[in-house]
Each structure stands twice: as structure tokens, then as C-alpha cells.
C-alpha atoms as a PDB file:
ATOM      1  CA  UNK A   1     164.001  95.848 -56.772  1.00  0.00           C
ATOM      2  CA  UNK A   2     162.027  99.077 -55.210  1.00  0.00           C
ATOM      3  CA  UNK A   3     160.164  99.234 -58.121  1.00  0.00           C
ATOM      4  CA  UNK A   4     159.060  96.093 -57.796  1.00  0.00           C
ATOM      5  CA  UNK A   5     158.569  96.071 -54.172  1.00  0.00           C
ATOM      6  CA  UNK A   6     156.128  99.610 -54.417  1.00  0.00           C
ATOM      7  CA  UNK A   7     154.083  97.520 -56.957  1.00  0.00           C
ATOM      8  CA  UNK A   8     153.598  94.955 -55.422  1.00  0.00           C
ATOM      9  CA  UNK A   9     152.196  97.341 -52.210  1.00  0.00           C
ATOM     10  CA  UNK A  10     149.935  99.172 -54.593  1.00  0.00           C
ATOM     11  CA  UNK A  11     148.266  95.612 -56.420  1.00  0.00           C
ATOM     12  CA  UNK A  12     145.931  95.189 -52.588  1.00  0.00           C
ATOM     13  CA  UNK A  13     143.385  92.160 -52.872  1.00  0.00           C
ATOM     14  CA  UNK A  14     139.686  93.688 -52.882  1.00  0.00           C
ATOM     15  CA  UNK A  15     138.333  94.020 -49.340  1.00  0.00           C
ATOM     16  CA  UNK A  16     135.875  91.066 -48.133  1.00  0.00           C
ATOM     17  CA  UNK A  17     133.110  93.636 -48.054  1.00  0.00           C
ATOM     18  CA  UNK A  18     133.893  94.832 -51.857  1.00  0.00           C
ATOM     19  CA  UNK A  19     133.701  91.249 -52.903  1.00  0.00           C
ATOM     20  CA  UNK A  20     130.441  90.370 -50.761  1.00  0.00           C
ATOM     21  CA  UNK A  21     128.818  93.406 -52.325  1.00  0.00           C
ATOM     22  CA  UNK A  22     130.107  92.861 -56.472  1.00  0.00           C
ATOM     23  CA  UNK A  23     128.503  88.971 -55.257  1.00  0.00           C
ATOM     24  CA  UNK A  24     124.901  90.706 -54.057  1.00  0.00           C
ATOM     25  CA  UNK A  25     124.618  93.149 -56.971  1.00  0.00           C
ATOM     26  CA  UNK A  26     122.401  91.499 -60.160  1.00  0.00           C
ATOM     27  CA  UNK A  27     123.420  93.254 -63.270  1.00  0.00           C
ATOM     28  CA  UNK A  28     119.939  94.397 -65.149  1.00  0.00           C
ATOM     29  CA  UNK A  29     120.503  96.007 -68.684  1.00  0.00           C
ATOM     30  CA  UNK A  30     117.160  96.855 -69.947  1.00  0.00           C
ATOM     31  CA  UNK A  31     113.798  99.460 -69.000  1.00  0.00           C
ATOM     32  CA  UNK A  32     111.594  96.339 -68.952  1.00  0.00           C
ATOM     33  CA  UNK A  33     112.586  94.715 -65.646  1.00  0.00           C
ATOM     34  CA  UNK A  34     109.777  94.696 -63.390  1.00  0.00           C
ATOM     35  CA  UNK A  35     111.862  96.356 -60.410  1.00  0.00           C
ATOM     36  CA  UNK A  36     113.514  99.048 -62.674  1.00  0.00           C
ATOM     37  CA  UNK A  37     109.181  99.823 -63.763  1.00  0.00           C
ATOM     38  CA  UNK A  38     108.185  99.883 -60.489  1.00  0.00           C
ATOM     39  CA  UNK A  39     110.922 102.732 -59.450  1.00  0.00           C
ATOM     40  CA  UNK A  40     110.536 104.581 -62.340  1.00  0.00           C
ATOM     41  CA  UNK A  41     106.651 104.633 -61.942  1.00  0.00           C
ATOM     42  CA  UNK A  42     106.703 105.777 -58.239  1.00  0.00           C
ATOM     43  CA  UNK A  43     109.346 108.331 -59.214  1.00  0.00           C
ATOM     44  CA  UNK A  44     107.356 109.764 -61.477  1.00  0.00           C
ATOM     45  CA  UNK A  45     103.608 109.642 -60.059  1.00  0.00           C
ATOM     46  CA  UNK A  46     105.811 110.534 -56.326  1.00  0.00           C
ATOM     47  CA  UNK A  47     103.114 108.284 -55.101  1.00  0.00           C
ATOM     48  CA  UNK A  48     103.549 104.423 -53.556  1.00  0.00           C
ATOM     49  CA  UNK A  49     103.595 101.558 -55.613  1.00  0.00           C
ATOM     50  CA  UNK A  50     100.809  99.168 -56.122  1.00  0.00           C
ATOM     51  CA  UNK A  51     102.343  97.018 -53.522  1.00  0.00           C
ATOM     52  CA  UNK A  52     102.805  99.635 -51.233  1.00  0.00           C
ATOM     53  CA  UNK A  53     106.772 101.069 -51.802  1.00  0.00           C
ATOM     54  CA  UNK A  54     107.819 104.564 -51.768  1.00  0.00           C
ATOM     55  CA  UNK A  55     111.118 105.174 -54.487  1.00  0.00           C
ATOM     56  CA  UNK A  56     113.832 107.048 -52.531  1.00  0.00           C
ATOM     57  CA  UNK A  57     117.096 108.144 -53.670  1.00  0.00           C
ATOM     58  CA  UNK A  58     120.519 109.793 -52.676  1.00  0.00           C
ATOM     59  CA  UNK A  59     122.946 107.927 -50.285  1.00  0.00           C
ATOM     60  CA  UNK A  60     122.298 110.053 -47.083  1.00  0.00           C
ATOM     61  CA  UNK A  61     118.240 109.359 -47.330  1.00  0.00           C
ATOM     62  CA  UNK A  62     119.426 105.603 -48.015  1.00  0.00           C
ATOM     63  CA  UNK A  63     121.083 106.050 -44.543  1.00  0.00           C
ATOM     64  CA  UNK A  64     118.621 107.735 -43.130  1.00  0.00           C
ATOM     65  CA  UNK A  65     116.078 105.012 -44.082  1.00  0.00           C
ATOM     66  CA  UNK A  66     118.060 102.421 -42.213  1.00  0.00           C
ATOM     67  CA  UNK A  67     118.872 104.514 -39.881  1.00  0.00           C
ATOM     68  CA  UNK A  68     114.748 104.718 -39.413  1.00  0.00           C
ATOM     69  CA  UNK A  69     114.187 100.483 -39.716  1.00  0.00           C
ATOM     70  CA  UNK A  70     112.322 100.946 -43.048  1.00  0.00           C
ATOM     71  CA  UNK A  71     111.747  97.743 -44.880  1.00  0.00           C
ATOM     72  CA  UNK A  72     113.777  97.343 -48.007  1.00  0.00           C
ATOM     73  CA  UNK A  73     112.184  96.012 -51.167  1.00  0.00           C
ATOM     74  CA  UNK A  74     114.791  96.832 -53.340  1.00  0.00           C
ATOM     75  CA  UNK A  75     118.622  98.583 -54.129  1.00  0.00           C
ATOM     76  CA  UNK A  76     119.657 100.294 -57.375  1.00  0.00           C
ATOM     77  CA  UNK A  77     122.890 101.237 -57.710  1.00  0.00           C
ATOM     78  CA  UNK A  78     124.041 103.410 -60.901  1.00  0.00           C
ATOM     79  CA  UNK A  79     127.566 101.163 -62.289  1.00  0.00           C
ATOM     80  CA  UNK A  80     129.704 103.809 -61.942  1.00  0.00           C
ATOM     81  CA  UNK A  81     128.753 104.327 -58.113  1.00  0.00           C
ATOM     82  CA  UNK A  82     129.488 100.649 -56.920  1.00  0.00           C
ATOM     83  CA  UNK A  83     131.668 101.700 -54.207  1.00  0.00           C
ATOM     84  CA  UNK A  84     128.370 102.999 -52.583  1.00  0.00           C
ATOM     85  CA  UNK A  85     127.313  99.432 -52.369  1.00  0.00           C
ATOM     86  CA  UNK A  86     130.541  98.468 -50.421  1.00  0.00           C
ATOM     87  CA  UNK A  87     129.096 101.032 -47.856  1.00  0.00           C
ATOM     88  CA  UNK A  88     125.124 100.475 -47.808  1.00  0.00           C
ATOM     89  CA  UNK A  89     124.801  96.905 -48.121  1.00  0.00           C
ATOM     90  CA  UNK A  90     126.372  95.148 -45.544  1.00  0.00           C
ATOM     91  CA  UNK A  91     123.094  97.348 -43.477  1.00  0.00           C
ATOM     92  CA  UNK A  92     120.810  95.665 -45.633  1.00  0.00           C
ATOM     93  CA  UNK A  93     119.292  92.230 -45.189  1.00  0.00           C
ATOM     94  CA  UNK A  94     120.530  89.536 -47.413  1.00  0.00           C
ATOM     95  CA  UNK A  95     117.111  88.861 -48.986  1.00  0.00           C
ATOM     96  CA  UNK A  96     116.734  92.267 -50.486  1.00  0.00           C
ATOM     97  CA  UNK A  97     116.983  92.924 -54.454  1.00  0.00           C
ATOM     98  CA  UNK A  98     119.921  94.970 -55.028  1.00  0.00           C
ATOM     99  CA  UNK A  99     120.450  95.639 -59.069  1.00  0.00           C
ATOM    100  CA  UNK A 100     123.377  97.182 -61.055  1.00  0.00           C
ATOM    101  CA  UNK A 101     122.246  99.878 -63.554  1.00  0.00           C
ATOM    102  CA  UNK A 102     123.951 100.957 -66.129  1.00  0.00           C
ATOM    103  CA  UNK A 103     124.652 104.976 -65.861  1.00  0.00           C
ATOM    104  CA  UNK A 104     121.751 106.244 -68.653  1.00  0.00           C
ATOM    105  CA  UNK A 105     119.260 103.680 -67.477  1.00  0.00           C
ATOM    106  CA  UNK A 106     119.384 104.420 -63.843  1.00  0.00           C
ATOM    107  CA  UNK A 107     119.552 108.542 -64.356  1.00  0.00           C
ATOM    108  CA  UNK A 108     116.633 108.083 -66.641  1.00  0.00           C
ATOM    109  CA  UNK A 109     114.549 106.736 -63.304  1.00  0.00           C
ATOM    110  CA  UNK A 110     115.592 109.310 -60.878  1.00  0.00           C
ATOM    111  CA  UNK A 111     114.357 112.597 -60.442  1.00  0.00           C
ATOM    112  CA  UNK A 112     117.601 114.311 -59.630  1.00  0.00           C
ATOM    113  CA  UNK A 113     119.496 116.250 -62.158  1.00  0.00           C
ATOM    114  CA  UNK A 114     123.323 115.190 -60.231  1.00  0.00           C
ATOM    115  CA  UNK A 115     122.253 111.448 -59.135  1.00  0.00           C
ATOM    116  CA  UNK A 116     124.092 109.937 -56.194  1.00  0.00           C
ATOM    117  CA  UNK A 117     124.408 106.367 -57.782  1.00  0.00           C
ATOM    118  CA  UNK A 118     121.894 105.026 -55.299  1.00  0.00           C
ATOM    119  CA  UNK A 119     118.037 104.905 -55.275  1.00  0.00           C
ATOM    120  CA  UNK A 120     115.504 102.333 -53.785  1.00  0.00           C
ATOM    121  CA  UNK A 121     111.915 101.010 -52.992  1.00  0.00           C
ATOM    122  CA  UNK A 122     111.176 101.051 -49.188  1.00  0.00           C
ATOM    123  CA  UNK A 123     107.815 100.627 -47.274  1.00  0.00           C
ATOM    124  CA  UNK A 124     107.166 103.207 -45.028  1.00  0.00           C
ATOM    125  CA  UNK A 125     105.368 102.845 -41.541  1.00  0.00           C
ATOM    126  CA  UNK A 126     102.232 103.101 -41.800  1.00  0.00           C
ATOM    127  CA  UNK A 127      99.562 105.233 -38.857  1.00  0.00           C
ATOM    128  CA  UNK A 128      95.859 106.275 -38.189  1.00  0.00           C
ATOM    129  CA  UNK A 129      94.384 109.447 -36.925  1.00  0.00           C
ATOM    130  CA  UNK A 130      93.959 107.154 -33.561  1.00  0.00           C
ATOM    131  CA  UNK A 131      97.984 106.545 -33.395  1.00  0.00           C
ATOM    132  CA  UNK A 132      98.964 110.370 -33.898  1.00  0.00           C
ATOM    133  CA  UNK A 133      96.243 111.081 -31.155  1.00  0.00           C
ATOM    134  CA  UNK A 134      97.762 108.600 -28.670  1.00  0.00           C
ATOM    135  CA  UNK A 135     101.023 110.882 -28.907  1.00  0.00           C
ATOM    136  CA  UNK A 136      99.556 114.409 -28.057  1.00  0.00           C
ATOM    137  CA  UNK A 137     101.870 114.548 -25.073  1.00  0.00           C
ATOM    138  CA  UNK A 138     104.858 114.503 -27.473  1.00  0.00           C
ATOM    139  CA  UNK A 139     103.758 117.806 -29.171  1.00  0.00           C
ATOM    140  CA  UNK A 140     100.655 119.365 -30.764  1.00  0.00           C
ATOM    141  CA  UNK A 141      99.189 117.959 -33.970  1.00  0.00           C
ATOM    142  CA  UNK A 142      99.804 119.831 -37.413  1.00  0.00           C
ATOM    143  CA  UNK A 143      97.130 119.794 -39.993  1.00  0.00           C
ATOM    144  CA  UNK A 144      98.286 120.730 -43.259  1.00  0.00           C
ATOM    145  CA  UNK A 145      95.114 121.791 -45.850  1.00  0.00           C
ATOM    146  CA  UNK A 146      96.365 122.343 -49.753  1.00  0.00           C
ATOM    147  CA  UNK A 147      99.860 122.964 -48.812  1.00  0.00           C
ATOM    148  CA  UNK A 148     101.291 122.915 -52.412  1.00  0.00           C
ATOM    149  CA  UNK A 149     104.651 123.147 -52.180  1.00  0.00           C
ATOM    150  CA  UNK A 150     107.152 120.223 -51.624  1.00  0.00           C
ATOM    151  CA  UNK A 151     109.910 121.716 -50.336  1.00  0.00           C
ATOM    152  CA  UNK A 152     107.583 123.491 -47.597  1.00  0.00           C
ATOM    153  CA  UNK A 153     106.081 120.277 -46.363  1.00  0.00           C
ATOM    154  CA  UNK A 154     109.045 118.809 -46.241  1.00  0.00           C
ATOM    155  CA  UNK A 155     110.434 121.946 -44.205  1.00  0.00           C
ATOM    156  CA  UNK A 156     107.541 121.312 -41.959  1.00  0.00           C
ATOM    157  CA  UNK A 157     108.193 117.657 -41.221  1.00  0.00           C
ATOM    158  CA  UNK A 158     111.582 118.356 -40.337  1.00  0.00           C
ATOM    159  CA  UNK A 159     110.443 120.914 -37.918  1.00  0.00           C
ATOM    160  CA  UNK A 160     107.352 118.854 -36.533  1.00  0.00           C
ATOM    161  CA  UNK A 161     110.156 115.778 -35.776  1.00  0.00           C
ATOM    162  CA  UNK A 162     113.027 118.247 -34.642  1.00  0.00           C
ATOM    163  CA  UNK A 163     110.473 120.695 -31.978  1.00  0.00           C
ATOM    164  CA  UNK A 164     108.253 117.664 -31.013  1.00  0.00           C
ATOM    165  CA  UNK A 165     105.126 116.698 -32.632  1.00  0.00           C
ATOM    166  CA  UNK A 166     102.270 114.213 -32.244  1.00  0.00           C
ATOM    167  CA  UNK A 167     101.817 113.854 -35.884  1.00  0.00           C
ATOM    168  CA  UNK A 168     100.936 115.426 -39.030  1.00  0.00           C
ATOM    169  CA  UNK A 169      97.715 114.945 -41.271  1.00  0.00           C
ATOM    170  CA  UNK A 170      97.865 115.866 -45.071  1.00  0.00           C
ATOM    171  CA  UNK A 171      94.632 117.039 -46.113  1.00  0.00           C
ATOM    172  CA  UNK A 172      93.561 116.556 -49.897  1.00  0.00           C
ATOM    173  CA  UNK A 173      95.586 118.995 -52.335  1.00  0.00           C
ATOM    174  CA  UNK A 174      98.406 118.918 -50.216  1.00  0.00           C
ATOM    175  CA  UNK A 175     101.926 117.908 -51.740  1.00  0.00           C
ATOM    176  CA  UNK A 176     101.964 114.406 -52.107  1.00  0.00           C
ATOM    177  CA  UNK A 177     104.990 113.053 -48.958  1.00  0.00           C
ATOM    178  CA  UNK A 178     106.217 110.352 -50.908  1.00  0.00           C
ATOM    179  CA  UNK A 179     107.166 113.257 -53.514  1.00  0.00           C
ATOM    180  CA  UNK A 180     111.144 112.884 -53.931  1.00  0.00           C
ATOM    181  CA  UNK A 181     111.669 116.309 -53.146  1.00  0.00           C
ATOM    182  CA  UNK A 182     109.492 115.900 -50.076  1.00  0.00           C
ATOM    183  CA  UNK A 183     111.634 113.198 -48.885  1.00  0.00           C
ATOM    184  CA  UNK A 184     114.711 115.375 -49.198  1.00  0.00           C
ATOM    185  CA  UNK A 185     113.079 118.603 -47.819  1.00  0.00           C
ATOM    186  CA  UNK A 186     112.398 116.270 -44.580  1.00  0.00           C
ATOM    187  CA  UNK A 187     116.150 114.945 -44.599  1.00  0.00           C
ATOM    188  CA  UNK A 188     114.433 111.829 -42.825  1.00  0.00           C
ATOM    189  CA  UNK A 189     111.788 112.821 -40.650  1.00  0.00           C
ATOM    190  CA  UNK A 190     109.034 111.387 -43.368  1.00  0.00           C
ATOM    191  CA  UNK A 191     110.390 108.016 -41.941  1.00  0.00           C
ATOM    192  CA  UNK A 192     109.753 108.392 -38.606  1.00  0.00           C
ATOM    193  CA  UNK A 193     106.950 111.032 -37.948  1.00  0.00           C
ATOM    194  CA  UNK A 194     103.533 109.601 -37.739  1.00  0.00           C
ATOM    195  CA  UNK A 195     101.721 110.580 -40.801  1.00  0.00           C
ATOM    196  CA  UNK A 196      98.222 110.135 -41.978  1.00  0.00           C
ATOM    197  CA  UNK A 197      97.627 110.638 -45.292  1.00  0.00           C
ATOM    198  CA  UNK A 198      93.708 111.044 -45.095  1.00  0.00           C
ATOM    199  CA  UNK A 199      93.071 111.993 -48.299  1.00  0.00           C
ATOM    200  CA  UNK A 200      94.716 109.232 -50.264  1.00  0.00           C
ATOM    201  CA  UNK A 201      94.542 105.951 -47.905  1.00  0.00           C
ATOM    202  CA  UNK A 202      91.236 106.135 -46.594  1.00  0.00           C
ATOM    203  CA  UNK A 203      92.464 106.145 -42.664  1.00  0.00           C
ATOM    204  CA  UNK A 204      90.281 109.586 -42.302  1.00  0.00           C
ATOM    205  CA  UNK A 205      87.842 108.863 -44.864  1.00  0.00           C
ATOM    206  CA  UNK A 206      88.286 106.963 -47.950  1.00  0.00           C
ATOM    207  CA  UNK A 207      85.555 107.705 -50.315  1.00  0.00           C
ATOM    208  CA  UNK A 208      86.387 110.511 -51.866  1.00  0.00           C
ATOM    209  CA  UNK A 209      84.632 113.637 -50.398  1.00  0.00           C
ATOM    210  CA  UNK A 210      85.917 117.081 -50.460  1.00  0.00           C
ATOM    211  CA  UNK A 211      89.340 118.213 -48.319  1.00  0.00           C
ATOM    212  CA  UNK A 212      86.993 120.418 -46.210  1.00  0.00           C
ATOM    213  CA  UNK A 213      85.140 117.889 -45.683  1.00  0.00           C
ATOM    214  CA  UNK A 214      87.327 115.845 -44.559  1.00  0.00           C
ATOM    215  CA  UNK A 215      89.371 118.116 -42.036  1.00  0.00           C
ATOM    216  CA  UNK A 216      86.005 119.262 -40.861  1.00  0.00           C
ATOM    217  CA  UNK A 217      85.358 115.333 -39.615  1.00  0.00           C
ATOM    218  CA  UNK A 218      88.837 115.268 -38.707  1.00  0.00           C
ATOM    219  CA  UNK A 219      88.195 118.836 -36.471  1.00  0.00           C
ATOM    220  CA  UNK A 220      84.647 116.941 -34.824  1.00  0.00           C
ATOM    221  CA  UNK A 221      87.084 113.741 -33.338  1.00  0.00           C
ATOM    222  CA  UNK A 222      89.637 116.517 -31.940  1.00  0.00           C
ATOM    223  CA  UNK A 223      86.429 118.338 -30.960  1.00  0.00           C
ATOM    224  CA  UNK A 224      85.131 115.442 -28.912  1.00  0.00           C
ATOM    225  CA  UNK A 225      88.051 114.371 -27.682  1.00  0.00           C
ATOM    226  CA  UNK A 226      89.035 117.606 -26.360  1.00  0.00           C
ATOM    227  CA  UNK A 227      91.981 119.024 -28.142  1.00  0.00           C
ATOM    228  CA  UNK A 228      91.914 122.800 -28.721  1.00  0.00           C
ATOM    229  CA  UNK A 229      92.241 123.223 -32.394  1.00  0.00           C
ATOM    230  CA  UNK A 230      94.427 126.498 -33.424  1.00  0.00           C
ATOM    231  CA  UNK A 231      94.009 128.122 -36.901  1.00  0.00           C
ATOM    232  CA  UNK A 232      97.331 129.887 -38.170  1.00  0.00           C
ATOM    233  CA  UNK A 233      96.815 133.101 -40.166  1.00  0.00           C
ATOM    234  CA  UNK A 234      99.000 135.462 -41.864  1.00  0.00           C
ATOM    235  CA  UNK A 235      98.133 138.987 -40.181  1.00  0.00           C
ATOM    236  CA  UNK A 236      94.562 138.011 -37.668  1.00  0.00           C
ATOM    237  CA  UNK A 237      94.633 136.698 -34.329  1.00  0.00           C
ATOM    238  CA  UNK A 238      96.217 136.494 -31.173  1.00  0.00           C
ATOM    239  CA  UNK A 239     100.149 137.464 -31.463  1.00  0.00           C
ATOM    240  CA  UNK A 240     102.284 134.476 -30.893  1.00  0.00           C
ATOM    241  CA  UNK A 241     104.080 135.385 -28.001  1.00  0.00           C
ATOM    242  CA  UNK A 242     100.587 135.604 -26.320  1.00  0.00           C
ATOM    243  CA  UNK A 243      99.135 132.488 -27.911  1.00  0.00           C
ATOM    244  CA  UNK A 244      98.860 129.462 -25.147  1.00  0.00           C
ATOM    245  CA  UNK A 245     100.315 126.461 -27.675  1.00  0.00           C
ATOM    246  CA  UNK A 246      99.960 124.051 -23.951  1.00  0.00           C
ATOM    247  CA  UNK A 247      98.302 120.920 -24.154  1.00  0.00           C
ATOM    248  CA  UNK A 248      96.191 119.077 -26.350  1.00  0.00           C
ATOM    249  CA  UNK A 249      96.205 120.749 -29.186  1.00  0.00           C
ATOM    250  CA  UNK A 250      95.864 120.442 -32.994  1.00  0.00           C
ATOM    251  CA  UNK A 251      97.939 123.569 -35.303  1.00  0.00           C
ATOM    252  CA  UNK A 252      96.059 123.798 -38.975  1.00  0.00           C
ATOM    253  CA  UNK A 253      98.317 125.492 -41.871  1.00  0.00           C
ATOM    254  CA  UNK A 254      96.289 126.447 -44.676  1.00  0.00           C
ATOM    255  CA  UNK A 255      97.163 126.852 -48.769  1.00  0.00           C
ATOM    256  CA  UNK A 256     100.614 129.184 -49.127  1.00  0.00           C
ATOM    257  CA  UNK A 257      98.058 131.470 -51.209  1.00  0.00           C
ATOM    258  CA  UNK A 258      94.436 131.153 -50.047  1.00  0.00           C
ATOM    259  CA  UNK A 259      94.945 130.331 -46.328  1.00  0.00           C
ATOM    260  CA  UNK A 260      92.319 128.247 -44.549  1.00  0.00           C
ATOM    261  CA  UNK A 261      88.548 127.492 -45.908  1.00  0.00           C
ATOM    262  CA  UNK A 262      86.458 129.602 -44.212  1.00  0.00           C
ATOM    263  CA  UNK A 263      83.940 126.177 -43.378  1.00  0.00           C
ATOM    264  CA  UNK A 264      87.262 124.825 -41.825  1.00  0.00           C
ATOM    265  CA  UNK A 265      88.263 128.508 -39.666  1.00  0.00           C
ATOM    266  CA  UNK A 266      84.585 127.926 -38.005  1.00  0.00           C
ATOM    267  CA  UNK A 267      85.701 125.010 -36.685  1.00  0.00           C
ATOM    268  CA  UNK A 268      88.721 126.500 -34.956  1.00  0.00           C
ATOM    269  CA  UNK A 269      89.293 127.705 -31.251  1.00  0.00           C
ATOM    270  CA  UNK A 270      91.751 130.217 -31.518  1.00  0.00           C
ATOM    271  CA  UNK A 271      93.528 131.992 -34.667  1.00  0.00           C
ATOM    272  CA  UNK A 272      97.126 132.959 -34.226  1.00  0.00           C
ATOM    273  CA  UNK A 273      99.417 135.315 -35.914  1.00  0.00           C
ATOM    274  CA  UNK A 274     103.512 135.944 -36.251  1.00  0.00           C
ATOM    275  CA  UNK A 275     103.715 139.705 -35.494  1.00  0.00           C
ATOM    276  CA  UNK A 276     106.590 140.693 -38.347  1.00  0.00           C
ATOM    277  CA  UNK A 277     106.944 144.326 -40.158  1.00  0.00           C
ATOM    278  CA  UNK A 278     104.565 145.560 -42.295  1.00  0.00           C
ATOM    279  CA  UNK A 279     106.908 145.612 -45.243  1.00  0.00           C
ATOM    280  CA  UNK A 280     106.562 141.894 -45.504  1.00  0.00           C
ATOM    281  CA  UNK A 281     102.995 140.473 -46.648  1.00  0.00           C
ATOM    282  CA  UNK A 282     103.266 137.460 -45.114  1.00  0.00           C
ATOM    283  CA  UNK A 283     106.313 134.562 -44.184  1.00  0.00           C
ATOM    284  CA  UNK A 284     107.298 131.324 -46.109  1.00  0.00           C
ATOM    285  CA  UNK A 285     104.538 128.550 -44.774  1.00  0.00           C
ATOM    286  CA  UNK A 286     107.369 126.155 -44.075  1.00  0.00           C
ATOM    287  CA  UNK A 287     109.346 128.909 -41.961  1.00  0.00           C
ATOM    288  CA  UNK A 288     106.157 130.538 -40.713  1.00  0.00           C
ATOM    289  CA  UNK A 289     105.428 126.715 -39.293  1.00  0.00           C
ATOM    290  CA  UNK A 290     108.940 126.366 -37.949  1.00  0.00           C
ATOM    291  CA  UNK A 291     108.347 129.196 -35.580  1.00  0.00           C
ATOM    292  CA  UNK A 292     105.012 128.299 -34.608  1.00  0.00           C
ATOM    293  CA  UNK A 293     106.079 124.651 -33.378  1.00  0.00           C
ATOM    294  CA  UNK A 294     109.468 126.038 -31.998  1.00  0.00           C
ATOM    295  CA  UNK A 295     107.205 128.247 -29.348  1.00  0.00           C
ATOM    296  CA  UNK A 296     104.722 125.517 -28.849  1.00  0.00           C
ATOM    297  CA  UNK A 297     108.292 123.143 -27.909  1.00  0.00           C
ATOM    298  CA  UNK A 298     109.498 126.322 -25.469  1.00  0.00           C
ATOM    299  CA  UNK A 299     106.404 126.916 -23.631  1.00  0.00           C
ATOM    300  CA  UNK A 300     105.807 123.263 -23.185  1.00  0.00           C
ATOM    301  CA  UNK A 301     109.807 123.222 -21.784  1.00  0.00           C
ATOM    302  CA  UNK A 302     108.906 125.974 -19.496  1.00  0.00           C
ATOM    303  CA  UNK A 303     105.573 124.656 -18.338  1.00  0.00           C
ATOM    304  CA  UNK A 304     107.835 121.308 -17.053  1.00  0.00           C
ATOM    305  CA  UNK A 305     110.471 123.082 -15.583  1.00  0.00           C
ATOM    306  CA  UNK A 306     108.095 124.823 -12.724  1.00  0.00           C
END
């Protein structure tokens, strides 16, 4: 009779939520589906989607994506991770594709070598150089020119959401944001910070001239509108602690190797420079950018509180 009684406690009915989500999920078994193309290409190119989706993956940038009021295009969850979907789609609208994989198919479109079981298309918000200028009270705007690395710009976004920060504009040869490592780098904050991606959407200038060219139009409307525009540098310039970061002002982070272009440092008002030992040639451009927006987020606490 016990044994019969502890069996029948262990045989539980699936949850509502288990069987509303096994309902949602289409099962998709081959490479040619258009969806399953269309996250595979923007995986791969880490660029948007003709219609304008950026592939995400992992179950905490899922979240964070909600969390952020992205717009959903589409769900892909690997077969043997459809207790994920129990979790994530009941904050998902109704009329959003959301596909079963099987395991090999859906670790063949994601980037990461230990896949979560989840991956998506979402469409992120999009901004001009006009909206990230309208926020200059939050924080100073960062210019980014041929920064290469992924996991540095996504370092950087982090720390331009997390100290306070109008905005951030990608100049050409910079890592692309909707790169997947990007996205994970940021842990979110490519949802949310206004982002102009002049180089590849035309909102700074569309047809195709040179980055310096481009930053040096993009240094002329900060010009005339007044914002002091600060060149970082690895050893020259003002000291940091000394550096007034107040205000209006626009923060330009050049290549991790080359710095700057010189037609672009002619531009600038002010060059500033992290005093550190002499041992070290120069600091990480992600954490060297961390510190420079951290002291631009104290002094503009201190300037409030008297």
C-alpha cells in the first residue's frame, strides 16, 4: 500500500505553464526554415537582419531583453532545454514565433561553444545623433573610433549605462554591437543605451565616406552646439584627477593600438591621461574607459551636492 501511495505522489500532472509552453513551441527539423536562416545569418555576419533583427542568445540576455521591452520576432529553443521555455515564454507575447530545435541544428546556429538552449531575433531601439544629444545632462557622450575588440566595447557599454551616459557613437571600424560577444560583454546595456551606429545606418552620414570623416562632422555639430569634446590618450594630457569631465561634453576613445587620427585630435578641446606606473605601457581600452566615465559620474555627484 506505501508503495503505491509514494507513486502515486511522484506521477504529478504537468504544470499549466509546462503545457501552455509544449502548445506554443513549433517543432522545425531542417536548416532550410526561413527563421532558423535568418538566425544563423545574423549570427554569423553579427550584423541585423534584412528586416532589421539582431540574433541574441543565452537565457540571462533573453531576460535581459524583456527586461529592456525589446520586440520579439522570434524564440529558439534547443529540445533538450524545453524547461527554459516553461520560464521565458509566459513574458513573451502570444504572437511571437517560438521553434523547437533539435540539439545539432540549433548549436550549429549559435556562436557559443556551451549553448544555453535559448537564442532569438529581437529588434533593438533604434536613435540619432539628435536623441543622444537631447540626454547630455544624463552623462557625457562616448565616441568610440576603430575600437576593435568586442569584449572592450561591450565593457564600455556596460560602464557608459552603469556611471551615466548620454550615449555612445560607433565610428566606422569599430566592433560591430550587434556582435554576440558584444551583447554579452554589455550583459544588457546594448538594449537600453542610446546608440548610433553612424557608420553602418546612415543616421551620421550614410554614404560611405571615411571614419575620420565622419567623426570629424560628428565633432563640427558638438562644436556648434557647444559641447567640449575630450580626447583620451594613453600617456599626454591633463592627469585625470585634474581633468574637468562637468557638463556638456563628448569623451572620444581611439583604436586599442593606434589611438586617435591625428585629423580627429585637432578637433579636440582637451586631451586627458590616467596617471599609472611607468612599468605599464598603457591600460585595457575597456578598463581605461571605465575609469574615465566613473570620474566624470563623481565629479558630476559632487558638483550637485554643493
Amino acid at each position: 500500500m506505501g508503495g503505491v501511495l509514494s507513486l502515486n505522489i511522484r506521477m504529478k500532472k504537468p504544470s499549466e505553464t509546462a503545457l501552455s509552453a509544449q502548445h506554443r513551441l513549433r517543432r522545425i527539423e531542417g536548416r532550410h526554415n526561413p527563421l532558423v536562416k535568418r538566425l544563423r545569418q545574423a549570427f554569423a555576419r553579427a550584423e541585423l537582419t534584412e528586416s532589421g533583427d539582431c540574433a541574441i542568445e543565452g537565457l540571462r540576455i533573453l531576460e535581459e531583453a524583456i527586461r529592456s521591452g525589446l520586440r520579439f520576432s522570434a524564440v529558439f529553443f534547443r529540445e533538450s532545454a524545453q524547461d527554459r521555455a516553461e520560464r521565458l515564454l509566459p513574458q513573451i507575447g502570444a504572437q511571437v514565433e517560438t521553434l523547437l530545435l533539435p540539439d545539432k541544428l540549433f548549436d550549429s546556429l549559435v556562436p557559443s561553444e556551451s549553448p544555453q538552449g535559448v537564442a532569438a531575433l529581437v529588434r533593438l531601439k533604434e536613435f540619432s545623433l539628435d536623441d543622444v544629444m537631447e540626454r547630455l545632462q544624463v552623462g557625457p557622450v562616448v565616441v568610440l573610433a576603430g575600437l576593435q575588440d568586442p569584449g572592450n566595447l561591450g565593457t564600455i557599454l556596460r560602464s557608459a549605462e552603469a556611471f551615466g551616459s548620454a550615449g555612445v557613437v560607433l565610428g566606422e571600424g569599430t566592433a560591430s554591437p550587434f556582435n554576440s560577444k558584444v551583447i554579452r560583454a554589455s550583459a544588457g546595456s546594448v538594449f537600453r543605451l542610446p546608440i548610433v551606429y553612424g557608420h553602418a545606418h546612415g543616421q551620421i552620414d550614410g554614404r560611405g565616406k571615411s571614419e575620420t570623416g565622419k567623426l570629424e562632422k560628428v565633432s563640427e555639430k558638438f562644436r556648434a552646439q557647444g559641447v567640449r569634446q575630450i580626447a583620451t590618450s594613453s600617456h599626454k594630457g591633463t592627469a585625470l584627477d585634474q581633468a574637468d569631465l562637468k557638463g556638456a561634453i563628448a569623451i572620444f576613445f581611439g583604436n586599442e593600438g593606434a589611438g586617435l587620427p591625428r585629423e580627429v585630435l585637432a578637433k579636440m578641446d582637451e586631451s586627458i591621461a590616467i596617471p599609472h606606473t611607468a612599468q605599464v605601457e598603457s591600460l585595457n581600452a575597456g578598463v581605461a574607459a571605465s575609469i574615465v566615465l566613473y570620474e566624470a559620474a563623481r565629479q558630476r555627484k559632487d558638483a550637485l551636492s554643493h
